[in-house]
Each structure stands twice: as C-alpha cells, then as structure tokens.
C-alpha atoms as a PDB file:
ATOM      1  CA  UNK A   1      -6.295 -13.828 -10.732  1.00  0.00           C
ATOM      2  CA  UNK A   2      -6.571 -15.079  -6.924  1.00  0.00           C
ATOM      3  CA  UNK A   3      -2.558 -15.255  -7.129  1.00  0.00           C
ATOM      4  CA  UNK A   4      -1.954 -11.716  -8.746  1.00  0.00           C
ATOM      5  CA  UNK A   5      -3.929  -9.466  -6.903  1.00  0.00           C
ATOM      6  CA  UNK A   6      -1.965  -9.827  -3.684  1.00  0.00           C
ATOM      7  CA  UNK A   7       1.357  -8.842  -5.897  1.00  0.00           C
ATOM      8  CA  UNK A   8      -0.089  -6.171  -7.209  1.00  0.00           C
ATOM      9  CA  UNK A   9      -1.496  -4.845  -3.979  1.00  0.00           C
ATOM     10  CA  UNK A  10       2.344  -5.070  -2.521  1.00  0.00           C
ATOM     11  CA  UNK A  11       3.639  -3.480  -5.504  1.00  0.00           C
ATOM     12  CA  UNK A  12       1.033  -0.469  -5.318  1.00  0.00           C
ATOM     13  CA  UNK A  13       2.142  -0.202  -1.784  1.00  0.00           C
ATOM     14  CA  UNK A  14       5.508   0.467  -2.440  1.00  0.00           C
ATOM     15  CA  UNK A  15       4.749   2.534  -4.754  1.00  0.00           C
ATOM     16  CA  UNK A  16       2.624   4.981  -2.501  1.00  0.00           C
ATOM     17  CA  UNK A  17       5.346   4.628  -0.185  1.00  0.00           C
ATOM     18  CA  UNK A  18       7.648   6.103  -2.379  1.00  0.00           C
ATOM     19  CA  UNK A  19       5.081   8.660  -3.478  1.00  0.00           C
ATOM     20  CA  UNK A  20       5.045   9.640   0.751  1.00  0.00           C
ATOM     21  CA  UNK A  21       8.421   9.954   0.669  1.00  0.00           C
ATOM     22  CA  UNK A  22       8.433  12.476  -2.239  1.00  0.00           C
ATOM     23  CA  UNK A  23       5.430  14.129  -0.915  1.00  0.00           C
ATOM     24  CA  UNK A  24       7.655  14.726   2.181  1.00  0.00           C
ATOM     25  CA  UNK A  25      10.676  15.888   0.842  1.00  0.00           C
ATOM     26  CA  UNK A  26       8.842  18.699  -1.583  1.00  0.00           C
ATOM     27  CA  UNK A  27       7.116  20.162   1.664  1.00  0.00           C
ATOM     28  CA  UNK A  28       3.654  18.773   0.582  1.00  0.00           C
ATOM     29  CA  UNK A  29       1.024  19.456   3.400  1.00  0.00           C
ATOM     30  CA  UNK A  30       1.274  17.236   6.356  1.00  0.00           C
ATOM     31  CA  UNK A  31      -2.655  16.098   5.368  1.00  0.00           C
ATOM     32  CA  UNK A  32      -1.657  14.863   1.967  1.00  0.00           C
ATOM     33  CA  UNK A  33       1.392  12.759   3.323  1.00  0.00           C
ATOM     34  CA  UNK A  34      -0.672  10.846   5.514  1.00  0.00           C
ATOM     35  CA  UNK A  35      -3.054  10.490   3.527  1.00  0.00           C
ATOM     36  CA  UNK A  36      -0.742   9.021   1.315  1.00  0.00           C
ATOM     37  CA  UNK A  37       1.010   7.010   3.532  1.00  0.00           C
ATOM     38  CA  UNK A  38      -2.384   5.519   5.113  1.00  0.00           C
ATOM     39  CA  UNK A  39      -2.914   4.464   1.798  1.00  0.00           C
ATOM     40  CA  UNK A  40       0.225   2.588   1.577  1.00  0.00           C
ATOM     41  CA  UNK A  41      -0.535   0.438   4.909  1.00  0.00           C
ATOM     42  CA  UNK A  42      -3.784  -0.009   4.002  1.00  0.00           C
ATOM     43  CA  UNK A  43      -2.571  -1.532   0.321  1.00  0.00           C
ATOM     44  CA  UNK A  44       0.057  -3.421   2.178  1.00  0.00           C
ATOM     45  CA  UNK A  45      -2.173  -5.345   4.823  1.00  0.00           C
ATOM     46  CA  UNK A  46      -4.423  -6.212   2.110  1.00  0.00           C
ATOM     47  CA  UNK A  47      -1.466  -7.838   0.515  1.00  0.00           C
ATOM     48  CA  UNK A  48      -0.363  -9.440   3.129  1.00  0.00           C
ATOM     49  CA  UNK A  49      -3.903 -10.362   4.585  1.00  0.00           C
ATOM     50  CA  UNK A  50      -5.034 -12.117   1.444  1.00  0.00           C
ATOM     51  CA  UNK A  51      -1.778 -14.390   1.466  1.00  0.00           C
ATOM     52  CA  UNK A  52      -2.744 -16.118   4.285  1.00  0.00           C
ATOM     53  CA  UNK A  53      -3.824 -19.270   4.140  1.00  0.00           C
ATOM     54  CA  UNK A  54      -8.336 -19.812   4.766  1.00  0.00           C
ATOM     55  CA  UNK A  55     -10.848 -21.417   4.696  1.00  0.00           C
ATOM     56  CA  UNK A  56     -11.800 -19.889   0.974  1.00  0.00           C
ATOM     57  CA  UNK A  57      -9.209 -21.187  -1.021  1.00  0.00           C
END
C-alpha cells in the first residue's frame, strides 16, 4: 500500500483542483473556494512529501 497512497493522494488533488475551479466559475463563496483549494495543496504536498526518499523505507 506504501506505493499507492502517494498516487492516490495526487489524484485526489487534482481532483479538488478541478472541484476549485468549478466552485469558481458557479460564483461559490470565496470561503468555500479556498477552502477547497487549501485542500488541494495540502493533498498534493502529501503526495509529493511521501515520495521522497527516508530513512523509513
């Protein structure tokens, strides 16, 4: 699972980035967007965090 959940992290990134987007473009409140899109960093330095090599695998 140590190789997955990295990929799936990315992947549910992108997705929330997408879901920003939309968010945006239907006039959601600004709260909502960023909440949104704080979501999608967050997801996506996870990702990108646990691909690096360390000291625990």
């Amino acid at each position: 699972m140590g190789g997955v959940l990295p990929i799936l992290l990315l992947i549910l990134a992108g997705v929330l980035v997408g879901g920003a987007l939309s968010l945006r473009r239907q006039g959601a409140p600004r709260g909502a967007v960023l909440t949104t899109a704080a979501l999608a960093m967050l997801a996506a330095v996870a990702g990108g965090l646990w691909l690096l090599p360390g000291e625990g695998s």
